[in-house]
PDB file of N, CA and C in Angstrom:
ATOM      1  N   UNK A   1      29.901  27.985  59.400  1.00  0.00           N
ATOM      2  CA  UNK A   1      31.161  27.476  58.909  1.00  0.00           C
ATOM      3  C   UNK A   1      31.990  28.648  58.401  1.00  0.00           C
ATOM      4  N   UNK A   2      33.664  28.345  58.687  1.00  0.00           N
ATOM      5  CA  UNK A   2      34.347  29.673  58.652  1.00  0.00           C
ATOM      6  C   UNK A   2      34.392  29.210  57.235  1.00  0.00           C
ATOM      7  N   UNK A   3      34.738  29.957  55.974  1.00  0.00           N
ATOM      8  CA  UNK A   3      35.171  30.336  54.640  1.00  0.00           C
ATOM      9  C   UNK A   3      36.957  31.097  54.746  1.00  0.00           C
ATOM     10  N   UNK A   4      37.557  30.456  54.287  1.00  0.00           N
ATOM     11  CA  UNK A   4      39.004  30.588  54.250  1.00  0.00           C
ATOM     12  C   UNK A   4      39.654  30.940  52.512  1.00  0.00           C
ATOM     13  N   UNK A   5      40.338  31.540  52.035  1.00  0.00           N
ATOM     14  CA  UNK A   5      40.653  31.316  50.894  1.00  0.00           C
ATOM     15  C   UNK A   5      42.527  30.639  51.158  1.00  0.00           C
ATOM     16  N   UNK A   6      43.061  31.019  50.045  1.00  0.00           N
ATOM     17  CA  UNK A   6      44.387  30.677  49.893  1.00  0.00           C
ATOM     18  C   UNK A   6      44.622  31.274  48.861  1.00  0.00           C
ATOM     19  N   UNK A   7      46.336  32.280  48.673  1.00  0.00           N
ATOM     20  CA  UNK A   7      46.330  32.941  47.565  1.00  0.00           C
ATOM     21  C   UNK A   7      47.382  32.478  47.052  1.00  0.00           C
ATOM     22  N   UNK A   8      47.435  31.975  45.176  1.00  0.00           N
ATOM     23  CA  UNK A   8      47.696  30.705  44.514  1.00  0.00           C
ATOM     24  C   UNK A   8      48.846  31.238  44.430  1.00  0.00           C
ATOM     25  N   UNK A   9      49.277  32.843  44.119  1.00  0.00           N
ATOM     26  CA  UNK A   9      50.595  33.424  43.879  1.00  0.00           C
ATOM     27  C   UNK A   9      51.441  33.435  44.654  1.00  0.00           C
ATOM     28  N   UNK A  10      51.273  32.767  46.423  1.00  0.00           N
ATOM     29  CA  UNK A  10      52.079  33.086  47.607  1.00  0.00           C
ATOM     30  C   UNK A  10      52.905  31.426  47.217  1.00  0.00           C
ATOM     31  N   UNK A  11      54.129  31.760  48.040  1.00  0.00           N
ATOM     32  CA  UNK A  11      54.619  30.219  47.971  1.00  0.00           C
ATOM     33  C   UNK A  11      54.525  30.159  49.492  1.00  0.00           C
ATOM     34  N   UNK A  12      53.589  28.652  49.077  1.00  0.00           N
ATOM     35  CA  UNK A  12      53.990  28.112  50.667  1.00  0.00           C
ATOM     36  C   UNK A  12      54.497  26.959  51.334  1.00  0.00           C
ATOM     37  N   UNK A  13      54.963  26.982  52.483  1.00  0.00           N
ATOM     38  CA  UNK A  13      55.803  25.809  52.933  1.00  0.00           C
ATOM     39  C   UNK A  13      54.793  24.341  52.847  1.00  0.00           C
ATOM     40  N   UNK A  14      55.448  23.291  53.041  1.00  0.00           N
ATOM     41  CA  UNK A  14      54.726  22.067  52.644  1.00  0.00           C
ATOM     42  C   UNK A  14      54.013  21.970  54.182  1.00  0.00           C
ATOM     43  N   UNK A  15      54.507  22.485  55.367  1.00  0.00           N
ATOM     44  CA  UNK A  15      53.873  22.481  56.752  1.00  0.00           C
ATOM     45  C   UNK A  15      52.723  23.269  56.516  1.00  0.00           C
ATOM     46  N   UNK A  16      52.526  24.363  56.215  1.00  0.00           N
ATOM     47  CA  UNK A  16      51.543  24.958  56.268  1.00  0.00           C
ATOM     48  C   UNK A  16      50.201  24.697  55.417  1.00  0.00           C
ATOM     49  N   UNK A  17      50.771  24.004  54.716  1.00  0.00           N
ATOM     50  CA  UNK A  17      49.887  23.392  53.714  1.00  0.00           C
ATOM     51  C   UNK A  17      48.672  22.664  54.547  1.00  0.00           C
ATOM     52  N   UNK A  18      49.639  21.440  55.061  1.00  0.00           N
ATOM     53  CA  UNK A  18      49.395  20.378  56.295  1.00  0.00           C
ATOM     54  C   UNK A  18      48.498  21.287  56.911  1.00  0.00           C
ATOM     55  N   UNK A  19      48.451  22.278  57.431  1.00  0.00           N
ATOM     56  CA  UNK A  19      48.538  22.878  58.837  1.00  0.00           C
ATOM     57  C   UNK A  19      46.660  23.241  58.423  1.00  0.00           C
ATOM     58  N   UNK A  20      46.785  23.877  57.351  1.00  0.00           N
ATOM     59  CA  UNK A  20      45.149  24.674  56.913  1.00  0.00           C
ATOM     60  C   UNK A  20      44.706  23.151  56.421  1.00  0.00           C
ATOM     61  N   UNK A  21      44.611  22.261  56.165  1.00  0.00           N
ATOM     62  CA  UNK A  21      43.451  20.422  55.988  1.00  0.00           C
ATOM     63  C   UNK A  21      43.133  20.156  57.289  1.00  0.00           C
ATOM     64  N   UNK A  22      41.604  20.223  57.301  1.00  0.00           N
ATOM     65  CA  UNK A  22      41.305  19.772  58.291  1.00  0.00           C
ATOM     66  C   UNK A  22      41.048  18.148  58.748  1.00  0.00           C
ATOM     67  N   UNK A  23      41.078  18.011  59.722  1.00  0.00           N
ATOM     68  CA  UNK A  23      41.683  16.455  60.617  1.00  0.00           C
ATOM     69  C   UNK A  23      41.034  15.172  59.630  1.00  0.00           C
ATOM     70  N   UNK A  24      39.563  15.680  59.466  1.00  0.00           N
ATOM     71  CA  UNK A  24      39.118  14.365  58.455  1.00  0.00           C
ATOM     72  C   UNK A  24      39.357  14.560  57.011  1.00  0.00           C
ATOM     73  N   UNK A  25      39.845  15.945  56.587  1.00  0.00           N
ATOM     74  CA  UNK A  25      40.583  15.986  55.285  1.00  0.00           C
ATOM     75  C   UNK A  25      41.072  14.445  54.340  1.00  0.00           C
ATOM     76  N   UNK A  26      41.654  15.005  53.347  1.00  0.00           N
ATOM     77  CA  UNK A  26      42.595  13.943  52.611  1.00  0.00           C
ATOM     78  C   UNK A  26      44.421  14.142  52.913  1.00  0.00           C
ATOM     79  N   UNK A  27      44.677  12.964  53.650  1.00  0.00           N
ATOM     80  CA  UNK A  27      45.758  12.890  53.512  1.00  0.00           C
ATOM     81  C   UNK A  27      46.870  13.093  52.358  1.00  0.00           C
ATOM     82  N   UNK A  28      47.810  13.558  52.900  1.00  0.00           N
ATOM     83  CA  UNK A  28      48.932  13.570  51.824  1.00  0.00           C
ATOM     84  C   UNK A  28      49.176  14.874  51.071  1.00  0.00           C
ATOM     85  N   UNK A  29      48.566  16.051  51.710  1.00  0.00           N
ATOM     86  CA  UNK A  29      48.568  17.085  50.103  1.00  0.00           C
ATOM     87  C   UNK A  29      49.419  17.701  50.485  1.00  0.00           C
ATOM     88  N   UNK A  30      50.372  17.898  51.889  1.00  0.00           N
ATOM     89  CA  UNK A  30      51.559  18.689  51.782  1.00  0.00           C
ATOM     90  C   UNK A  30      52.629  18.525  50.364  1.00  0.00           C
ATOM     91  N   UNK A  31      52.405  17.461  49.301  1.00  0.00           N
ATOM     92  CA  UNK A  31      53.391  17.818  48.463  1.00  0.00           C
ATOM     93  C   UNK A  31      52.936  18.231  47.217  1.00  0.00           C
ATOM     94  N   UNK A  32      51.737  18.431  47.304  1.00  0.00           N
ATOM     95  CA  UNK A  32      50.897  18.826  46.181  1.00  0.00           C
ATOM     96  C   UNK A  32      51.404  20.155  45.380  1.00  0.00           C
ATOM     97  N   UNK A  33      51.681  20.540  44.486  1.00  0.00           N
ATOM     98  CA  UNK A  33      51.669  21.809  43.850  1.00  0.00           C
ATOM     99  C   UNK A  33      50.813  22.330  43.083  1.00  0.00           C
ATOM    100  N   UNK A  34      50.722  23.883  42.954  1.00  0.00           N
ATOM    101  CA  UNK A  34      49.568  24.125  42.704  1.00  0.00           C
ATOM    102  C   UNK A  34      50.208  25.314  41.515  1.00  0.00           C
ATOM    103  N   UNK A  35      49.688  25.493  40.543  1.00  0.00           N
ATOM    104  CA  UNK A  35      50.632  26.250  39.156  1.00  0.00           C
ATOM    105  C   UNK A  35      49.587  27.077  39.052  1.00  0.00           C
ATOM    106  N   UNK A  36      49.745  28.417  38.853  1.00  0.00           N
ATOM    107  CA  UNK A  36      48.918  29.372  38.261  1.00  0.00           C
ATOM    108  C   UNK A  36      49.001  29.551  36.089  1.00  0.00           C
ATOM    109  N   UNK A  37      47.931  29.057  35.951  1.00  0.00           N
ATOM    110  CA  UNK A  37      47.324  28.742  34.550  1.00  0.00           C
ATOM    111  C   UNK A  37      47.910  30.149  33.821  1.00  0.00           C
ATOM    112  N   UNK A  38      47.467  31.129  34.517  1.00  0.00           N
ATOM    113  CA  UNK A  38      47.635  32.576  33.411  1.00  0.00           C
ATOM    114  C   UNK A  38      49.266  32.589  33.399  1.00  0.00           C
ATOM    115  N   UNK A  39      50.136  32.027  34.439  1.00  0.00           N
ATOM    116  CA  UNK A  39      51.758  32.546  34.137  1.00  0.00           C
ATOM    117  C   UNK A  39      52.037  31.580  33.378  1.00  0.00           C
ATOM    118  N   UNK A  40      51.662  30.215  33.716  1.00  0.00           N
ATOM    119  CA  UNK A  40      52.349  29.021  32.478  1.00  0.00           C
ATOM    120  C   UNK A  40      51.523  29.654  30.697  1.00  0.00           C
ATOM    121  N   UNK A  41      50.642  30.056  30.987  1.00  0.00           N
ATOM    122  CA  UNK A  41      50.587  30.229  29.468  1.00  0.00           C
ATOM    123  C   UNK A  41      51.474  31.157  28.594  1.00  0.00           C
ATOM    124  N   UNK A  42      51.579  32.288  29.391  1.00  0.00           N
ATOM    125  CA  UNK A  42      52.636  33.110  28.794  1.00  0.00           C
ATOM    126  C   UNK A  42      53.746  33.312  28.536  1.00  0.00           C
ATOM    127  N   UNK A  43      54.114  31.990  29.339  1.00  0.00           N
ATOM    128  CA  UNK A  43      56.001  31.927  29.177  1.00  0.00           C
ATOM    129  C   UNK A  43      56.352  31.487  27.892  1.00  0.00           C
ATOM    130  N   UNK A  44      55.385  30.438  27.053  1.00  0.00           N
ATOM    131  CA  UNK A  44      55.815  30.076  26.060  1.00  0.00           C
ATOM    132  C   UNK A  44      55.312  30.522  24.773  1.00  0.00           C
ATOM    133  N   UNK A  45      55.202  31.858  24.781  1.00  0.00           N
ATOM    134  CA  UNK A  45      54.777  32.337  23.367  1.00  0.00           C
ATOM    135  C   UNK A  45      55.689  32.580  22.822  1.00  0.00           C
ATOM    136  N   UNK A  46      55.601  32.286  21.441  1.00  0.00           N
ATOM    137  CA  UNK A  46      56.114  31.976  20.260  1.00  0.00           C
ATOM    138  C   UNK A  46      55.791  32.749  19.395  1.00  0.00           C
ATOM    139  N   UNK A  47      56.648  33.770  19.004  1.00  0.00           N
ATOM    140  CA  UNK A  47      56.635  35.179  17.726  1.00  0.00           C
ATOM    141  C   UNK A  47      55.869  34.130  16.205  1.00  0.00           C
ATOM    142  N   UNK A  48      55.117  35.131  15.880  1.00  0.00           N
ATOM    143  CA  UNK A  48      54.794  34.987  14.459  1.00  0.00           C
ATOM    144  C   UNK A  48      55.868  35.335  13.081  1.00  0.00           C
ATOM    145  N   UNK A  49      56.431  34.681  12.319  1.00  0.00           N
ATOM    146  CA  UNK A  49      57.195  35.017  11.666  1.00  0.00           C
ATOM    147  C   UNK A  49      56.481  36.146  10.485  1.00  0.00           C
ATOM    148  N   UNK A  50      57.202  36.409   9.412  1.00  0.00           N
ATOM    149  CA  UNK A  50      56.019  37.278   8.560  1.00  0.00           C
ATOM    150  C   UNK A  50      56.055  36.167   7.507  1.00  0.00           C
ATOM    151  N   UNK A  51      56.613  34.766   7.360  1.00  0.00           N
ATOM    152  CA  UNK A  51      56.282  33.809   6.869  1.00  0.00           C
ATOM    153  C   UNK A  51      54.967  33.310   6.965  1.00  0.00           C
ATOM    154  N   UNK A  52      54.703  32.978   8.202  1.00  0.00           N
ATOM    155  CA  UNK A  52      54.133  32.324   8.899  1.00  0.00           C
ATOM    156  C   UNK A  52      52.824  33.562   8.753  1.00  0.00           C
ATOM    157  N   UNK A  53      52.702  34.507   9.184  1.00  0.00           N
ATOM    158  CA  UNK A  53      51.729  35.544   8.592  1.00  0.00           C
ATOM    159  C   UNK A  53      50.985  35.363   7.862  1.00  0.00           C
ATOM    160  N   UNK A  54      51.884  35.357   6.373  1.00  0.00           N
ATOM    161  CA  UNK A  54      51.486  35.444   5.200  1.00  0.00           C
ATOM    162  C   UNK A  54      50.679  33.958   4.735  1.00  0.00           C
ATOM    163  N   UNK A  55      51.016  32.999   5.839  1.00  0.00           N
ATOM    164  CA  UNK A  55      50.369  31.562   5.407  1.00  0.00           C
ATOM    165  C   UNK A  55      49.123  31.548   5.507  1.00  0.00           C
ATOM    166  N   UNK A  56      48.933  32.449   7.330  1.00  0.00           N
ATOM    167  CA  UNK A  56      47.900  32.610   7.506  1.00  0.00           C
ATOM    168  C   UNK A  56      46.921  33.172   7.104  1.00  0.00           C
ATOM    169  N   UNK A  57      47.218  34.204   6.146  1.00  0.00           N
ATOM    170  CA  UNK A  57      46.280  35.057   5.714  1.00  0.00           C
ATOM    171  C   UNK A  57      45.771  34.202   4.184  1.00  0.00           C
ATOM    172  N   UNK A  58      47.245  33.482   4.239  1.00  0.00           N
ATOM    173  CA  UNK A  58      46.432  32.655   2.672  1.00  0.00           C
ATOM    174  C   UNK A  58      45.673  31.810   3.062  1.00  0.00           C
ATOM    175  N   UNK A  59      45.645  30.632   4.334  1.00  0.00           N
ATOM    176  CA  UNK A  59      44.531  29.641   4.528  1.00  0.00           C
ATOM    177  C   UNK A  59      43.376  30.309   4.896  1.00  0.00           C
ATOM    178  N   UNK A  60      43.126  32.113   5.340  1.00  0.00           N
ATOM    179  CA  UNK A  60      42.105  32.288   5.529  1.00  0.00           C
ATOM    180  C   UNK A  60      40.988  32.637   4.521  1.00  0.00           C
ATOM    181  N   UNK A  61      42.336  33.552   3.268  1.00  0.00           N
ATOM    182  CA  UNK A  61      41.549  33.905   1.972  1.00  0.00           C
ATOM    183  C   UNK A  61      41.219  32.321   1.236  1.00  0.00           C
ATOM    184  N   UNK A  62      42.225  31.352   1.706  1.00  0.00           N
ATOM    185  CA  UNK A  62      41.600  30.134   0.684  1.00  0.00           C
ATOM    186  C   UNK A  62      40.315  29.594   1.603  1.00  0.00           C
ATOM    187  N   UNK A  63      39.970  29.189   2.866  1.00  0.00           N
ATOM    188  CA  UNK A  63      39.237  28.976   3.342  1.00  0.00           C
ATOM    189  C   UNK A  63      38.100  29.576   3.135  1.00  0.00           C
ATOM    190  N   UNK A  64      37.742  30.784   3.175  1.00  0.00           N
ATOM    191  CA  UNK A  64      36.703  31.825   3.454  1.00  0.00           C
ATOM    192  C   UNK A  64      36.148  31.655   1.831  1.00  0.00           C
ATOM    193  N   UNK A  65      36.868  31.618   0.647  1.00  0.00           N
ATOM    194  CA  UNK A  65      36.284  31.536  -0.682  1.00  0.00           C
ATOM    195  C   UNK A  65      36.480  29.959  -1.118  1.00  0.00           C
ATOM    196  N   UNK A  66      36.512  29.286  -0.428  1.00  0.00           N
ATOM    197  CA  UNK A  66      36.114  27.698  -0.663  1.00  0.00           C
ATOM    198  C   UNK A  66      34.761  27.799  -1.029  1.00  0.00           C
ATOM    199  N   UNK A  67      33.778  27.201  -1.995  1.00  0.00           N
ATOM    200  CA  UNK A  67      32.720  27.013  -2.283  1.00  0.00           C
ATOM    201  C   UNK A  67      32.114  25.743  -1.544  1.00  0.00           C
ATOM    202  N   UNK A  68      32.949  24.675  -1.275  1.00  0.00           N
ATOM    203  CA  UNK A  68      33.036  23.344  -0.555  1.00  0.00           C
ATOM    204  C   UNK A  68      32.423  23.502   0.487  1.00  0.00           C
ATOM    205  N   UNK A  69      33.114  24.323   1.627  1.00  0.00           N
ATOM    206  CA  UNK A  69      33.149  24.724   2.876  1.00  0.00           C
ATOM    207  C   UNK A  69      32.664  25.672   3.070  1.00  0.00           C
ATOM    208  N   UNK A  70      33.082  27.052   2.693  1.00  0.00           N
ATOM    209  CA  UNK A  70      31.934  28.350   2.365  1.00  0.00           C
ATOM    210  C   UNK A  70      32.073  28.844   3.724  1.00  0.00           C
ATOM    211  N   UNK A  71      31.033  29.805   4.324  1.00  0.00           N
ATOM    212  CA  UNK A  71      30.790  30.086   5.531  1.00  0.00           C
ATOM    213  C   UNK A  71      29.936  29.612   6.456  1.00  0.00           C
ATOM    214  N   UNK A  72      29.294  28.293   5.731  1.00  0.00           N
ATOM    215  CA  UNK A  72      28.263  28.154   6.815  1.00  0.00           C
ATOM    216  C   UNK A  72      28.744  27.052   7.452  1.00  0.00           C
ATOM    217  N   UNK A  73      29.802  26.988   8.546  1.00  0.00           N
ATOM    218  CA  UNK A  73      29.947  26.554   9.711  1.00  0.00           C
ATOM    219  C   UNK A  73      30.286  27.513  10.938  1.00  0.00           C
ATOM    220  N   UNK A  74      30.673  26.740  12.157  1.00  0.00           N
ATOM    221  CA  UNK A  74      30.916  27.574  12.954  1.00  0.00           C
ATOM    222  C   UNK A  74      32.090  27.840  13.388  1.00  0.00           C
ATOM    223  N   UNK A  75      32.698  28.894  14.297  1.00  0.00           N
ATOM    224  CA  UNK A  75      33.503  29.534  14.213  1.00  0.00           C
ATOM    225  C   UNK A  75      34.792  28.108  14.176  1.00  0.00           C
ATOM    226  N   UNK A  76      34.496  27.410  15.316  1.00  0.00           N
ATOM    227  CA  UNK A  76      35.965  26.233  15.674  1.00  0.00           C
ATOM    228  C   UNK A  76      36.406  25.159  14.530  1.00  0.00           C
ATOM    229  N   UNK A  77      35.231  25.222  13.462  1.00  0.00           N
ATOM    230  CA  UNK A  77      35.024  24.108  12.545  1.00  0.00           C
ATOM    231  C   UNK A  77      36.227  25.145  11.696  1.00  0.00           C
ATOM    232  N   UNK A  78      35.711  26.416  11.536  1.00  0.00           N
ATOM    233  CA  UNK A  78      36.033  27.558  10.475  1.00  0.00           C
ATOM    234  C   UNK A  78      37.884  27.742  10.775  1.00  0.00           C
ATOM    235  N   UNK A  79      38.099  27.773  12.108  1.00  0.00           N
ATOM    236  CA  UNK A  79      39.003  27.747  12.127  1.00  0.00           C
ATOM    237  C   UNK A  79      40.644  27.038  12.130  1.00  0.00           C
ATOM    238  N   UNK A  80      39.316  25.885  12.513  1.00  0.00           N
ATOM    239  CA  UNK A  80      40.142  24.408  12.636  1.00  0.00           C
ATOM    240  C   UNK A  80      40.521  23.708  11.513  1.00  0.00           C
ATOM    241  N   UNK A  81      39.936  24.583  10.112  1.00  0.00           N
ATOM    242  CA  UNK A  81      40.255  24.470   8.716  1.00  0.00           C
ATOM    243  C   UNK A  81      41.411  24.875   8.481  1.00  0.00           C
ATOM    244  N   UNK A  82      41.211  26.636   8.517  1.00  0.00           N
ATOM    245  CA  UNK A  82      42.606  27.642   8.254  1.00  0.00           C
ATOM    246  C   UNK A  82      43.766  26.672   9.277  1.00  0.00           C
ATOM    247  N   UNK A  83      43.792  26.421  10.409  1.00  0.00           N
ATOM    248  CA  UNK A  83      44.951  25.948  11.039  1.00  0.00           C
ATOM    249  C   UNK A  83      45.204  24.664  10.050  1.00  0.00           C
ATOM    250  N   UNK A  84      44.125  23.633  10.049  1.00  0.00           N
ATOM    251  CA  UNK A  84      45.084  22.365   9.179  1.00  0.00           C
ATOM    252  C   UNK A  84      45.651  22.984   7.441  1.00  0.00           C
ATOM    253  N   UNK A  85      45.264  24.078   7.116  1.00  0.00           N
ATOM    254  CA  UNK A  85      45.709  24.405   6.031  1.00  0.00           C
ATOM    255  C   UNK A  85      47.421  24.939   6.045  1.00  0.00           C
ATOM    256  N   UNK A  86      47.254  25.884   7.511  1.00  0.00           N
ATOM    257  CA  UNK A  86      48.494  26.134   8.028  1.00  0.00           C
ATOM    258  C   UNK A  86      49.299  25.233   8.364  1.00  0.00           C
ATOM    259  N   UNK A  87      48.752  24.137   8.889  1.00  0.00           N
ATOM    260  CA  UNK A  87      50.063  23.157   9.563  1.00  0.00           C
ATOM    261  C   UNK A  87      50.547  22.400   8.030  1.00  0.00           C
ATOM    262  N   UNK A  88      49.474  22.341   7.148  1.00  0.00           N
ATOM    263  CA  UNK A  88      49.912  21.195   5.855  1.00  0.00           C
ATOM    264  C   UNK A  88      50.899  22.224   4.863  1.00  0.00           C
ATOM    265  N   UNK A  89      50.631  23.373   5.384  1.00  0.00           N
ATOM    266  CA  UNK A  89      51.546  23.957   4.399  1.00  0.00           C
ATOM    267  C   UNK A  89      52.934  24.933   4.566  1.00  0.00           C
ATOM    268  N   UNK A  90      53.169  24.859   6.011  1.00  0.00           N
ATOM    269  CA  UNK A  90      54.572  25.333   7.079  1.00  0.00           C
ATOM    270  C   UNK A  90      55.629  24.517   6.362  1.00  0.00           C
ATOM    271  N   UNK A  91      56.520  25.487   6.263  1.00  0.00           N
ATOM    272  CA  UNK A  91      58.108  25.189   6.072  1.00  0.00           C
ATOM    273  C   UNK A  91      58.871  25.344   7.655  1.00  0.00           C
ATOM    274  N   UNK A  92      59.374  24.689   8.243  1.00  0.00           N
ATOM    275  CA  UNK A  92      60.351  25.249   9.268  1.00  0.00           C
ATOM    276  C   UNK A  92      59.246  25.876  10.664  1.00  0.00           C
ATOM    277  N   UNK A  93      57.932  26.341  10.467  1.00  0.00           N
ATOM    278  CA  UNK A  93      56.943  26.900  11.541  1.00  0.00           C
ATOM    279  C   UNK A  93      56.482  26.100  12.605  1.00  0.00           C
ATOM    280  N   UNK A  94      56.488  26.816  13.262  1.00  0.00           N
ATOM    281  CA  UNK A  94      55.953  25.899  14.655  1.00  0.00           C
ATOM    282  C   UNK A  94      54.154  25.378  14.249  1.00  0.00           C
ATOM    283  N   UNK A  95      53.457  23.995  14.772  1.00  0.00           N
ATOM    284  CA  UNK A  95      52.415  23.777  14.238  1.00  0.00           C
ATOM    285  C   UNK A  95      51.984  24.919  14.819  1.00  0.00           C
ATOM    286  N   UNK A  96      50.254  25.251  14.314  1.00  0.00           N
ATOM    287  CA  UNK A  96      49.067  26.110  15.504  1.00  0.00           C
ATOM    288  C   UNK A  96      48.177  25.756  15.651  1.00  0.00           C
ATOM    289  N   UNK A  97      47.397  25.293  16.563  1.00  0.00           N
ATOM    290  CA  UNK A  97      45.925  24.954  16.556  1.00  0.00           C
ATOM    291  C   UNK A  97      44.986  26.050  16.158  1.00  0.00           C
ATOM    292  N   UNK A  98      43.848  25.879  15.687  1.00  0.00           N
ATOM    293  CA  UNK A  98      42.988  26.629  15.207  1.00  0.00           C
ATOM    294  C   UNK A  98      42.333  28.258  16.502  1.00  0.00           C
ATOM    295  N   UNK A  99      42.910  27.814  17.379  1.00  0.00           N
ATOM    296  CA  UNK A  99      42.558  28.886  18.548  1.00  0.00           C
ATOM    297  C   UNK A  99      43.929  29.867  18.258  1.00  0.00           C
ATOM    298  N   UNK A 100      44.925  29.618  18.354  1.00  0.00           N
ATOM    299  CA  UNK A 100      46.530  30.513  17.939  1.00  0.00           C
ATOM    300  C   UNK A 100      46.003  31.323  16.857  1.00  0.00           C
ATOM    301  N   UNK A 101      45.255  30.490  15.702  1.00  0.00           N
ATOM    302  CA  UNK A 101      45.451  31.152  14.540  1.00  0.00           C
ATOM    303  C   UNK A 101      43.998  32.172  14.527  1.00  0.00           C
ATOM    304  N   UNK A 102      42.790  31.872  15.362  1.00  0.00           N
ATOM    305  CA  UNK A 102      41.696  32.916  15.501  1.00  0.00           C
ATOM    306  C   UNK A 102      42.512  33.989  15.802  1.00  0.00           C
ATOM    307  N   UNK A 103      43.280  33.890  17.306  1.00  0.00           N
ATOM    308  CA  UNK A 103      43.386  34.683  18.198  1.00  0.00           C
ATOM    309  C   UNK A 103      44.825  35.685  17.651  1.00  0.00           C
ATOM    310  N   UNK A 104      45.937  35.325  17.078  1.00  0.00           N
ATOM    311  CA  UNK A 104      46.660  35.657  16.044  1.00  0.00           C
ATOM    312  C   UNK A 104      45.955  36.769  15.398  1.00  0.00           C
ATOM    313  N   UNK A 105      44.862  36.011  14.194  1.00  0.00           N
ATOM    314  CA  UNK A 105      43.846  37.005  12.728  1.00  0.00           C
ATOM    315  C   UNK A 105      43.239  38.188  13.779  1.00  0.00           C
ATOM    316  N   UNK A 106      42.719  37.915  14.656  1.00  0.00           N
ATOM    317  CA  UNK A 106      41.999  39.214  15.687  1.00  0.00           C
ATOM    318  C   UNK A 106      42.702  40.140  15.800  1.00  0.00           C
ATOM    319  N   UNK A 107      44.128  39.782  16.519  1.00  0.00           N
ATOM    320  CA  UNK A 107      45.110  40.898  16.609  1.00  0.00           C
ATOM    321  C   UNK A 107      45.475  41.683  15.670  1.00  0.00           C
ATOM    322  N   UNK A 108      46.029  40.688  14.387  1.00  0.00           N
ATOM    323  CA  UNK A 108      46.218  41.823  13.064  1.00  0.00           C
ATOM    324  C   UNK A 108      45.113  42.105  12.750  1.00  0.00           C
ATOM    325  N   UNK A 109      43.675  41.626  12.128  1.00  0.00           N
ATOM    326  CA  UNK A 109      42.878  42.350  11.720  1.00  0.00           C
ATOM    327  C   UNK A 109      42.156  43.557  12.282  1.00  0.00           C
ATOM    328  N   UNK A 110      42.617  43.738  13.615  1.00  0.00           N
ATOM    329  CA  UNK A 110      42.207  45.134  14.784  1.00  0.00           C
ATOM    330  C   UNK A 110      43.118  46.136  13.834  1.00  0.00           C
ATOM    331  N   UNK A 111      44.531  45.825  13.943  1.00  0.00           N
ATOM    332  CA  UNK A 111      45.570  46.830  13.130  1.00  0.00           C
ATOM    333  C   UNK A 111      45.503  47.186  11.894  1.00  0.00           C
ATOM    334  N   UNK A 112      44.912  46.076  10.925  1.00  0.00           N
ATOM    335  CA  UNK A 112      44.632  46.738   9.938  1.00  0.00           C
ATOM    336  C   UNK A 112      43.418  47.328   9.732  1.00  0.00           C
ATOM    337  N   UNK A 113      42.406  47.130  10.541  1.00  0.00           N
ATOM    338  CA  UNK A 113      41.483  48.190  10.393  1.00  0.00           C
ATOM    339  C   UNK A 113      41.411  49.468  11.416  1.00  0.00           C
ATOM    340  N   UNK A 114      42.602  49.487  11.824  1.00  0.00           N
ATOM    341  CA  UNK A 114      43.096  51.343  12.201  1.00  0.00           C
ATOM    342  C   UNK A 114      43.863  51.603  11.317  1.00  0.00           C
ATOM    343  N   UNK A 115      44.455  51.299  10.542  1.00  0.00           N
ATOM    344  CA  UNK A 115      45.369  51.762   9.404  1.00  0.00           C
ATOM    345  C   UNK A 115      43.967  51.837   8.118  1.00  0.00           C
ATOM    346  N   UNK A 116      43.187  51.200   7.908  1.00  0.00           N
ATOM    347  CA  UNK A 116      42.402  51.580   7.187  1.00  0.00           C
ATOM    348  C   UNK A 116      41.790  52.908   7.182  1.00  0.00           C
ATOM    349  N   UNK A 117      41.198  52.855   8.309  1.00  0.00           N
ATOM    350  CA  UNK A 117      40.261  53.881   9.238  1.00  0.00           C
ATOM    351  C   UNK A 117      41.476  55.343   9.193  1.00  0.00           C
ATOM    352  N   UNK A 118      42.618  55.083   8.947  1.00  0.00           N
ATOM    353  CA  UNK A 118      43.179  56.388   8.919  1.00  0.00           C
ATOM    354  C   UNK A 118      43.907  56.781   7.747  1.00  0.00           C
ATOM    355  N   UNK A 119      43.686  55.780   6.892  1.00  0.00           N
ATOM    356  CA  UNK A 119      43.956  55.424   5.493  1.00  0.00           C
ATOM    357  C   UNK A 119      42.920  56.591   4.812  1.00  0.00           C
ATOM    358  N   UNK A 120      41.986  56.308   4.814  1.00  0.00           N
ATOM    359  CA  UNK A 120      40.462  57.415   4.462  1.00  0.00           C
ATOM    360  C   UNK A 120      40.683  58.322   4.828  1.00  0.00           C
TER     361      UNK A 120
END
């Protein structure tokens, strides 16, 4: 059996589509579209304010020294805290789910520990 790919970034006509399904295929997929995941995600990013920053760094210092909650969960539980702390306490901010706000703390906390590291 031949192995064929298709490359998701080409645009192609709705005939040709037709043309590569073979005969006992599923009908109908010439109108199908097909979206590449990595470009839709990036169109809609949304700047961090230094509002919005500073929230974050407070639901993480209030989270992280909660005695309640503490550290012993895991990372999505851990984070899915700091975000509802963030969304309950935004003025004017766009909400974030707890993945924005990991992936957000990673980025600055890389920067501030090269500014540390050259701080010494």
């Amino acid at each position: 059996m031949e192995k064929s790919s298709i490359d998701l970034n080409r645009e192609t006509s709705s005939t040709s589509v037709s043309e590569t399904q073979p005969k006992h295929g599923v009908e109908g997929l010439e109108n199908v579209v097909i979206h590449n995941e990595d470009e839709s995600r990036h169109k809609c990013k949304v700047k961090w304010s230094k509002e919005a920053i500073i929230l974050l760094i407070s639901g993480w210092l209030n989270t992280s020294k909660d005695a309640i909650v503490g550290n012993d969960q895991n990372s999505t539980h851990f984070w899915a805290h700091i975000a509802e702390y963030y969304n309950t306490n935004k003025k004017g901010e766009q909400a974030r789910t707890g993945r924005q706000c990991k992936d957000h703390w990673n980025k600055m906390n890389q920067k501030v520990a090269h500014f540390n590291g050259c701080y010494k």
